[in-house]
PDB file of N, CA and C in Angstrom:
ATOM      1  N   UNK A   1      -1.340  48.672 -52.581  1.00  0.00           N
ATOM      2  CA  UNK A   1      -2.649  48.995 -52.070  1.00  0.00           C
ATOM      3  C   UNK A   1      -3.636  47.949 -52.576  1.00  0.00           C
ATOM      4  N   UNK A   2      -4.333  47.043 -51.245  1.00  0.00           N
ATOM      5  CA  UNK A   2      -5.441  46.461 -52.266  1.00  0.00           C
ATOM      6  C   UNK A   2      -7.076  46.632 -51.634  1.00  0.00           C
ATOM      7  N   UNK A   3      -8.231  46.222 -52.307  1.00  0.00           N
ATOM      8  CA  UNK A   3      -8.713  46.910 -52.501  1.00  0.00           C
ATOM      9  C   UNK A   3     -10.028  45.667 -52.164  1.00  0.00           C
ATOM     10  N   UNK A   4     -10.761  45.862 -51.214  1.00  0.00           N
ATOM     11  CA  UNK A   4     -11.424  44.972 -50.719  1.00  0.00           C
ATOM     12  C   UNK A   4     -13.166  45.602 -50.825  1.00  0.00           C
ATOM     13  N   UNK A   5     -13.717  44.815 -51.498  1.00  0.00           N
ATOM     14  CA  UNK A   5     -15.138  45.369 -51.419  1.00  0.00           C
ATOM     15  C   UNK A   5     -15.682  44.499 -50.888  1.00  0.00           C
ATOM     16  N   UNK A   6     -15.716  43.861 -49.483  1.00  0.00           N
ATOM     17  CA  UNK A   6     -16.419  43.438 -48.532  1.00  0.00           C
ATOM     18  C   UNK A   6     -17.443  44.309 -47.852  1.00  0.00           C
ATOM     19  N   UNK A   7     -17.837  45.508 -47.239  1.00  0.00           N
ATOM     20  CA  UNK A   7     -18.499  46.167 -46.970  1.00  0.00           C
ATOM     21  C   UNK A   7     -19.171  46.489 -48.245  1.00  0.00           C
ATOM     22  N   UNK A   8     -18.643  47.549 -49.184  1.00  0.00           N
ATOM     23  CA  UNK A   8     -19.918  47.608 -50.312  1.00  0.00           C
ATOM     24  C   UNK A   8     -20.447  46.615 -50.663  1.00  0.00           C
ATOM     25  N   UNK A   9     -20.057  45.666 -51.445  1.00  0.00           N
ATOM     26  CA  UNK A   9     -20.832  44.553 -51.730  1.00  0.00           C
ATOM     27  C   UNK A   9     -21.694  43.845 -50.723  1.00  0.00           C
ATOM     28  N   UNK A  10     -21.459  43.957 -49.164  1.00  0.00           N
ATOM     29  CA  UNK A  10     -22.679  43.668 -48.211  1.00  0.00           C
ATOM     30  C   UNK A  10     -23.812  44.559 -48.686  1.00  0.00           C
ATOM     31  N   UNK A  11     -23.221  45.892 -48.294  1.00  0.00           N
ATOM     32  CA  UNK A  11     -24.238  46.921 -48.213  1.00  0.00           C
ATOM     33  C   UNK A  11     -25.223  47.181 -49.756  1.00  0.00           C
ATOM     34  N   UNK A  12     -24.708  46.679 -50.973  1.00  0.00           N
ATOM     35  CA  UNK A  12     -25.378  46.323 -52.033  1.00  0.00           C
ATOM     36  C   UNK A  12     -26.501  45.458 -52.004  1.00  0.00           C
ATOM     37  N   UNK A  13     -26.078  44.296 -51.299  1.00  0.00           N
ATOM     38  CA  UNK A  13     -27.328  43.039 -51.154  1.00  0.00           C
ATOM     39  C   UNK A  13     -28.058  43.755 -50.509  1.00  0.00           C
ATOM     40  N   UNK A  14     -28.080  44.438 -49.435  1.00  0.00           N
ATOM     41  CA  UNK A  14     -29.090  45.378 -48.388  1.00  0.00           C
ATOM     42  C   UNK A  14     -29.481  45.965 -49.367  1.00  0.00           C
ATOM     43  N   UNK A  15     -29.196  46.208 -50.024  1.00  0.00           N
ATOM     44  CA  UNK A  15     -30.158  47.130 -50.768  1.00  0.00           C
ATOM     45  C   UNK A  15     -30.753  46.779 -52.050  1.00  0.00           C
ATOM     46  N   UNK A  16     -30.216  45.530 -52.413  1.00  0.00           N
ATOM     47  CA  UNK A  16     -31.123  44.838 -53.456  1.00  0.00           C
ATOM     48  C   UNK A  16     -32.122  43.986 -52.882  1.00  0.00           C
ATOM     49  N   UNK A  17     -31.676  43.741 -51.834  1.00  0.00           N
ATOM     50  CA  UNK A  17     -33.136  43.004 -50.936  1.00  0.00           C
ATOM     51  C   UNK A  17     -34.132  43.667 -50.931  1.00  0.00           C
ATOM     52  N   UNK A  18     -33.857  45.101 -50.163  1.00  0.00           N
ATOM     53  CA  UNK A  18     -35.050  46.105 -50.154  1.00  0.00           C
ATOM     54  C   UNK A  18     -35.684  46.809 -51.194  1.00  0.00           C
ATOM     55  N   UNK A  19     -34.890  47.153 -52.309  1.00  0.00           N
ATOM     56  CA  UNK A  19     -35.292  47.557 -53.567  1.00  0.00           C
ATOM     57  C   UNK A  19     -34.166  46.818 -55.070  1.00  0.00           C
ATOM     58  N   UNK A  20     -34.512  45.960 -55.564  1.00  0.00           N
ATOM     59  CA  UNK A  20     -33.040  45.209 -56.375  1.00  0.00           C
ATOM     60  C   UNK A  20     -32.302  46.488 -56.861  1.00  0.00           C
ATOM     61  N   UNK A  21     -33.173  47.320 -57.875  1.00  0.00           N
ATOM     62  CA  UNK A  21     -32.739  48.028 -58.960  1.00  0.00           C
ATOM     63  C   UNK A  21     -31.171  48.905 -58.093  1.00  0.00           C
ATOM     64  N   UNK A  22     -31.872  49.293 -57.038  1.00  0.00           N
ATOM     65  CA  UNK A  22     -31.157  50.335 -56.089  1.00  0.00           C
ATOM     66  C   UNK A  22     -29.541  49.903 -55.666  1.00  0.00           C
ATOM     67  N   UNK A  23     -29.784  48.361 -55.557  1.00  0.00           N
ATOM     68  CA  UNK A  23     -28.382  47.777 -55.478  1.00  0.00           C
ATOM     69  C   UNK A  23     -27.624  47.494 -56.656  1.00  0.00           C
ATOM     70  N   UNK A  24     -28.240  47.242 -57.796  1.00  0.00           N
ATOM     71  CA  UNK A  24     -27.645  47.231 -58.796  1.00  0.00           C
ATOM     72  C   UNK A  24     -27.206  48.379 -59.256  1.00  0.00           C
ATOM     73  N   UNK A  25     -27.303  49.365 -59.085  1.00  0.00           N
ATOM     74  CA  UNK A  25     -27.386  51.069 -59.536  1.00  0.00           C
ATOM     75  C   UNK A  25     -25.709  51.369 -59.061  1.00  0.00           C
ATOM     76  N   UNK A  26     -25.905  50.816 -57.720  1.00  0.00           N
ATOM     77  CA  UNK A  26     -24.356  51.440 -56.633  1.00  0.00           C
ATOM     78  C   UNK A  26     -23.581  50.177 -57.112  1.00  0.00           C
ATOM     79  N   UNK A  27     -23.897  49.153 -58.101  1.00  0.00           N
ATOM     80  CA  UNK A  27     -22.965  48.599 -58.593  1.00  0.00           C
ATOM     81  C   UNK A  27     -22.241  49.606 -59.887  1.00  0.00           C
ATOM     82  N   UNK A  28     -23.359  49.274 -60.612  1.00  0.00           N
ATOM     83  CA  UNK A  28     -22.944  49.358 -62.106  1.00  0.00           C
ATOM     84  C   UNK A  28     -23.417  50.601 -62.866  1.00  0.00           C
ATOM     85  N   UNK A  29     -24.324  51.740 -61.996  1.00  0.00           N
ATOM     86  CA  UNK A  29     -24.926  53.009 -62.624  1.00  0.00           C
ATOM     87  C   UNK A  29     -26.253  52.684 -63.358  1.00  0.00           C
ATOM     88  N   UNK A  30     -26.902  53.792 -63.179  1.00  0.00           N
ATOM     89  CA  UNK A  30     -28.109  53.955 -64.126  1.00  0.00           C
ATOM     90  C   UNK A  30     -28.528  53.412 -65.434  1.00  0.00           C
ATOM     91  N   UNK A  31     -27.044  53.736 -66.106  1.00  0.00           N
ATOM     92  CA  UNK A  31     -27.049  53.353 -67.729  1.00  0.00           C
ATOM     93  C   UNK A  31     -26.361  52.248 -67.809  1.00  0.00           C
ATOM     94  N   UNK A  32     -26.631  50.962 -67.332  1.00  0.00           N
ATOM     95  CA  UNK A  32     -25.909  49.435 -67.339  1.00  0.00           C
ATOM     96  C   UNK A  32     -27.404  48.469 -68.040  1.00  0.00           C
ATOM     97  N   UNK A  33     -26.815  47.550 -68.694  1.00  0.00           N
ATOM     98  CA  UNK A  33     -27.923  46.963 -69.000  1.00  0.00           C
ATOM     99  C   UNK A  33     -28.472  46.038 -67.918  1.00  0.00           C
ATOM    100  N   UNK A  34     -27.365  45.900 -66.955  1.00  0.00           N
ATOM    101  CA  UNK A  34     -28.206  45.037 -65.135  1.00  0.00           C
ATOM    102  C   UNK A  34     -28.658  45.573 -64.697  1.00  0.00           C
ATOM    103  N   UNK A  35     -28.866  47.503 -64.877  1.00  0.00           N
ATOM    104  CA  UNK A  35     -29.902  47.832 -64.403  1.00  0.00           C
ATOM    105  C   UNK A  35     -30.938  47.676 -64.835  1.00  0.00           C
ATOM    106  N   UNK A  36     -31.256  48.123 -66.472  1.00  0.00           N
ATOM    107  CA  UNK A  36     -32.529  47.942 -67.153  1.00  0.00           C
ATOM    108  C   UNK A  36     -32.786  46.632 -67.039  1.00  0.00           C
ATOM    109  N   UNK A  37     -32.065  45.125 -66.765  1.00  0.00           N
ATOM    110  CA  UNK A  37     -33.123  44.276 -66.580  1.00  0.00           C
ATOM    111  C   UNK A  37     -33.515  43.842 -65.495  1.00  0.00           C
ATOM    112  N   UNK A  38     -32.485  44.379 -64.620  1.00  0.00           N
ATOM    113  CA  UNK A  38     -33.199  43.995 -63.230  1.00  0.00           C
ATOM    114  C   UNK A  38     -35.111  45.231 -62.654  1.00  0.00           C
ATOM    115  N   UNK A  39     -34.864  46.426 -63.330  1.00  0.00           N
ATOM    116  CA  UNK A  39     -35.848  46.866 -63.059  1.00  0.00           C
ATOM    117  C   UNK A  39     -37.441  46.253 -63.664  1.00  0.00           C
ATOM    118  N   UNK A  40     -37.505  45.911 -64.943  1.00  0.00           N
ATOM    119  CA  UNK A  40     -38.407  45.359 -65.172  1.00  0.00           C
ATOM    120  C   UNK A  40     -39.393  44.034 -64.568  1.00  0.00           C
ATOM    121  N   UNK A  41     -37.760  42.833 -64.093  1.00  0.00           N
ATOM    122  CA  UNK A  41     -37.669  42.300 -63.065  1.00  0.00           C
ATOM    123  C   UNK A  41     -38.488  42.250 -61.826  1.00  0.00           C
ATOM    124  N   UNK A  42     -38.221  43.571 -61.079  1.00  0.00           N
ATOM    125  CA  UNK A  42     -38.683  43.736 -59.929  1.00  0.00           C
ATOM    126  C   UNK A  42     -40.093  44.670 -60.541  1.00  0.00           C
ATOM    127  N   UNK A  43     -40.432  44.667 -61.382  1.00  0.00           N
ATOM    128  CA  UNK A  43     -41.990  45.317 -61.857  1.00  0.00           C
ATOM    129  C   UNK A  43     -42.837  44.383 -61.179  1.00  0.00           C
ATOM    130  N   UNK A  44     -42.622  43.049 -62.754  1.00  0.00           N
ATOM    131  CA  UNK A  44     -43.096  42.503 -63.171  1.00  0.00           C
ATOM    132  C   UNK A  44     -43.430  41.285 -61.507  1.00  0.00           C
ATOM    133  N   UNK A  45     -41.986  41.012 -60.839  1.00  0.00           N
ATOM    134  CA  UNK A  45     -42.167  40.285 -59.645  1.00  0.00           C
ATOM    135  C   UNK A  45     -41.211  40.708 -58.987  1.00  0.00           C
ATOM    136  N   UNK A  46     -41.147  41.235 -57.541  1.00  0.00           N
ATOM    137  CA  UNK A  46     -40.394  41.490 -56.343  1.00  0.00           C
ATOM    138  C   UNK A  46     -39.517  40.568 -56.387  1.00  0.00           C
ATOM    139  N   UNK A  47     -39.768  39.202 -56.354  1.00  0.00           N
ATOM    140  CA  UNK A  47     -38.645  38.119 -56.003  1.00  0.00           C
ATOM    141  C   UNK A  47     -37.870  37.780 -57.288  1.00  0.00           C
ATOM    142  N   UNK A  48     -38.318  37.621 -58.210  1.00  0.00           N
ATOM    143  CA  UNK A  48     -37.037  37.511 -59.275  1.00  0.00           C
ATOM    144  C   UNK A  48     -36.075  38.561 -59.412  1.00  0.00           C
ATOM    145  N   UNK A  49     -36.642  40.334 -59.413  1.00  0.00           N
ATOM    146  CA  UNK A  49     -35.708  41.120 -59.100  1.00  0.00           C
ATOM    147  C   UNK A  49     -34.892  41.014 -58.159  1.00  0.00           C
ATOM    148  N   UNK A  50     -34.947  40.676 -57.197  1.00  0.00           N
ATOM    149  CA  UNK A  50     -34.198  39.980 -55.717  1.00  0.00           C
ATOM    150  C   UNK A  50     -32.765  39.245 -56.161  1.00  0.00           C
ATOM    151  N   UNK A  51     -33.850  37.860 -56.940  1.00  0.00           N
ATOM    152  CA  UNK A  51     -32.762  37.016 -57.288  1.00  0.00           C
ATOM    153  C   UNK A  51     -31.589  37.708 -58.301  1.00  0.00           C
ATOM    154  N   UNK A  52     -32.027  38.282 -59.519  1.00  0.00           N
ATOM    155  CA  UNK A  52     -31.373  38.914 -60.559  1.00  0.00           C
ATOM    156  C   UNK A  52     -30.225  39.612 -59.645  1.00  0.00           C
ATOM    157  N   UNK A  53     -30.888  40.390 -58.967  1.00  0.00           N
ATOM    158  CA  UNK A  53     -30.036  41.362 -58.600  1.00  0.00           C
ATOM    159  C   UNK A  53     -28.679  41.191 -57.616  1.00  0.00           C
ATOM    160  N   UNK A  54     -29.291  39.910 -56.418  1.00  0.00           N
ATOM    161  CA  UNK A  54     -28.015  39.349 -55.980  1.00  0.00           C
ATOM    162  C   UNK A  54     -26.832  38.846 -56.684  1.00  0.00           C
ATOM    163  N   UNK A  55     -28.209  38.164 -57.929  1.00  0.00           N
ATOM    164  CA  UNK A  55     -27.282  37.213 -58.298  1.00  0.00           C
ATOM    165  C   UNK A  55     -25.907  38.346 -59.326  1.00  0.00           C
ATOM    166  N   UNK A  56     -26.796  39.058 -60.276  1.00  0.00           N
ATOM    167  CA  UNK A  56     -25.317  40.315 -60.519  1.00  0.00           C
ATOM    168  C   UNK A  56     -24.411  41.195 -59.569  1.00  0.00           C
ATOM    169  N   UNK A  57     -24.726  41.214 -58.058  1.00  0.00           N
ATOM    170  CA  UNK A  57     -24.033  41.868 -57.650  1.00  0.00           C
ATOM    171  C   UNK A  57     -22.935  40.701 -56.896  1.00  0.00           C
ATOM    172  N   UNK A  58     -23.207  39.685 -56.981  1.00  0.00           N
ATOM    173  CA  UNK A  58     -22.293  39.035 -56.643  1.00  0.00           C
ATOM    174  C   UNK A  58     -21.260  38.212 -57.884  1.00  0.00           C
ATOM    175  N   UNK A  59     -21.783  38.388 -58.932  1.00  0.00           N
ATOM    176  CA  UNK A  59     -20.712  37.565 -59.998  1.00  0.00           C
ATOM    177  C   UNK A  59     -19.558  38.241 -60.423  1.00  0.00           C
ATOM    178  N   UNK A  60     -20.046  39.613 -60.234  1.00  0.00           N
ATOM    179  CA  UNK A  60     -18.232  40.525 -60.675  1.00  0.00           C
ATOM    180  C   UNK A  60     -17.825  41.164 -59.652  1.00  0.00           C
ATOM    181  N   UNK A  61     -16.465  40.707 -58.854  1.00  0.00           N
ATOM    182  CA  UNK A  61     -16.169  41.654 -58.155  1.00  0.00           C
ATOM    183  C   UNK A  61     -16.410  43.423 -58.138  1.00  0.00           C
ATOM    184  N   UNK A  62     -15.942  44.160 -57.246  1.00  0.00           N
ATOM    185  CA  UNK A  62     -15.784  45.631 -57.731  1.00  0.00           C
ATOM    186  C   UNK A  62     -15.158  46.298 -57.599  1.00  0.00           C
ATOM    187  N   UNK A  63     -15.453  46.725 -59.274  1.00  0.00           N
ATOM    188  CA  UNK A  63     -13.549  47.484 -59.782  1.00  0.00           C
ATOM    189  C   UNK A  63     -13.094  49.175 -58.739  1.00  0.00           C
ATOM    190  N   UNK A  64     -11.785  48.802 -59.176  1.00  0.00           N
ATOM    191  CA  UNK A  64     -11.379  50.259 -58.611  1.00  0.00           C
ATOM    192  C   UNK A  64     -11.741  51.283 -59.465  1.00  0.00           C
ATOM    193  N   UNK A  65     -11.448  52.451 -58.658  1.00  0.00           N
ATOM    194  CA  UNK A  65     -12.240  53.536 -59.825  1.00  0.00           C
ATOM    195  C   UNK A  65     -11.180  53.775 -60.528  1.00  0.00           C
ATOM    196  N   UNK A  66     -11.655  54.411 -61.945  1.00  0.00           N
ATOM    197  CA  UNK A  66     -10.504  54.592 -62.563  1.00  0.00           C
ATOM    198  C   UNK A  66     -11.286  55.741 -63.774  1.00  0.00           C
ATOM    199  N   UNK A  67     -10.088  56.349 -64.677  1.00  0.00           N
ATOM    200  CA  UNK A  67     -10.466  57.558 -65.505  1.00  0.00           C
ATOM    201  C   UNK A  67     -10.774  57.051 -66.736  1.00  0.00           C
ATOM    202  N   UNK A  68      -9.846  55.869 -67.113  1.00  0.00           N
ATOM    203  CA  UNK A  68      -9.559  55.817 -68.470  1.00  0.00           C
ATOM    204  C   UNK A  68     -10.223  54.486 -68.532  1.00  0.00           C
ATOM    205  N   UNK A  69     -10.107  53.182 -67.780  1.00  0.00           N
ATOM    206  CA  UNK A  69     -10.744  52.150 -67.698  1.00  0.00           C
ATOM    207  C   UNK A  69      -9.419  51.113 -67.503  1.00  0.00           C
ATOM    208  N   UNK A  70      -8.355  51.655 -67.448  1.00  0.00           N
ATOM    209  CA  UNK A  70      -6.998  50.720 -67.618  1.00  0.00           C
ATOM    210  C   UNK A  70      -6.220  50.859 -65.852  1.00  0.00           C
ATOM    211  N   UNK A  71      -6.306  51.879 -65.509  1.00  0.00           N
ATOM    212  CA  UNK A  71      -5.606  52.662 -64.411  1.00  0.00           C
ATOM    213  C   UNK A  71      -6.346  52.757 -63.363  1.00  0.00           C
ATOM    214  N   UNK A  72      -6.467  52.475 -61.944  1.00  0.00           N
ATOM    215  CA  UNK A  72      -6.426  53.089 -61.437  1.00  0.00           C
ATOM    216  C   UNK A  72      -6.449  54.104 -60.634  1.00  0.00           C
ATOM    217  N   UNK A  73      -7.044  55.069 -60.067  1.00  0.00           N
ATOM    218  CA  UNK A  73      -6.704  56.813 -59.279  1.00  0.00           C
ATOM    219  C   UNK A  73      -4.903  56.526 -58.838  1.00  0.00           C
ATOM    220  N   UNK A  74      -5.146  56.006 -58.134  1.00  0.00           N
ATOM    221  CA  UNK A  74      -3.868  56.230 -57.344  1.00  0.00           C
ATOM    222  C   UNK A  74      -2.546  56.101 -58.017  1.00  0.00           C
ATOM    223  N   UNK A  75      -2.855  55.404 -59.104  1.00  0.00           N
ATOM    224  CA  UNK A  75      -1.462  54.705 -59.923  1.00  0.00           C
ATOM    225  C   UNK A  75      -1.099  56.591 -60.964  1.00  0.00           C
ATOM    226  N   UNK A  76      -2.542  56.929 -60.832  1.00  0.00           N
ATOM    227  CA  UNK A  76      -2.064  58.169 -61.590  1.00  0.00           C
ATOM    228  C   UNK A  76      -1.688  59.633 -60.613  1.00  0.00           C
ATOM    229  N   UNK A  77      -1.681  59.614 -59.941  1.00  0.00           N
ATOM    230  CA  UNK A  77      -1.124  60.594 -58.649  1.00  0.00           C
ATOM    231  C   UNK A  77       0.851  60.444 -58.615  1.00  0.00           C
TER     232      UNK A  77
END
């Protein structure tokens, strides 16, 4: 099974365009430190949050979900 985040990761930039924090969020969650700096970011200026925020949602792919952080869902079924 592999595991292609072509659609989310579009639909992320859409939404860091329109609000950064918001795309970074459906990356990495609330409690990530790319969120806390991209929000200040987009306070302080609209367009650097922009940039920040593409620019983290595009440097790490995105992971599969998993329980433990090693595995997987499916590998554990």
């Amino acid at each position: 099974m592999s595991y292609s985040g072509g659609c989310s990761t579009c639909l992320e930039i859409v939404f860091a365009a329109v609000l950064p924090p918001l795309g970074v969020f459906f990356r990495y969650g609330w409690c990530s430190s790319e969120f806390f700096i991209s929000l200040p970011l987009t306070i302080l200026g609209y367009v650097p949050g922009i940039i920040y925020s593409v620019y983290v949602i595009l440097k790490t792919p995105p992971e599969l979900p998993s329980i433990d952080g090693d595995r997987p869902y499916y590998i554990l079924a």
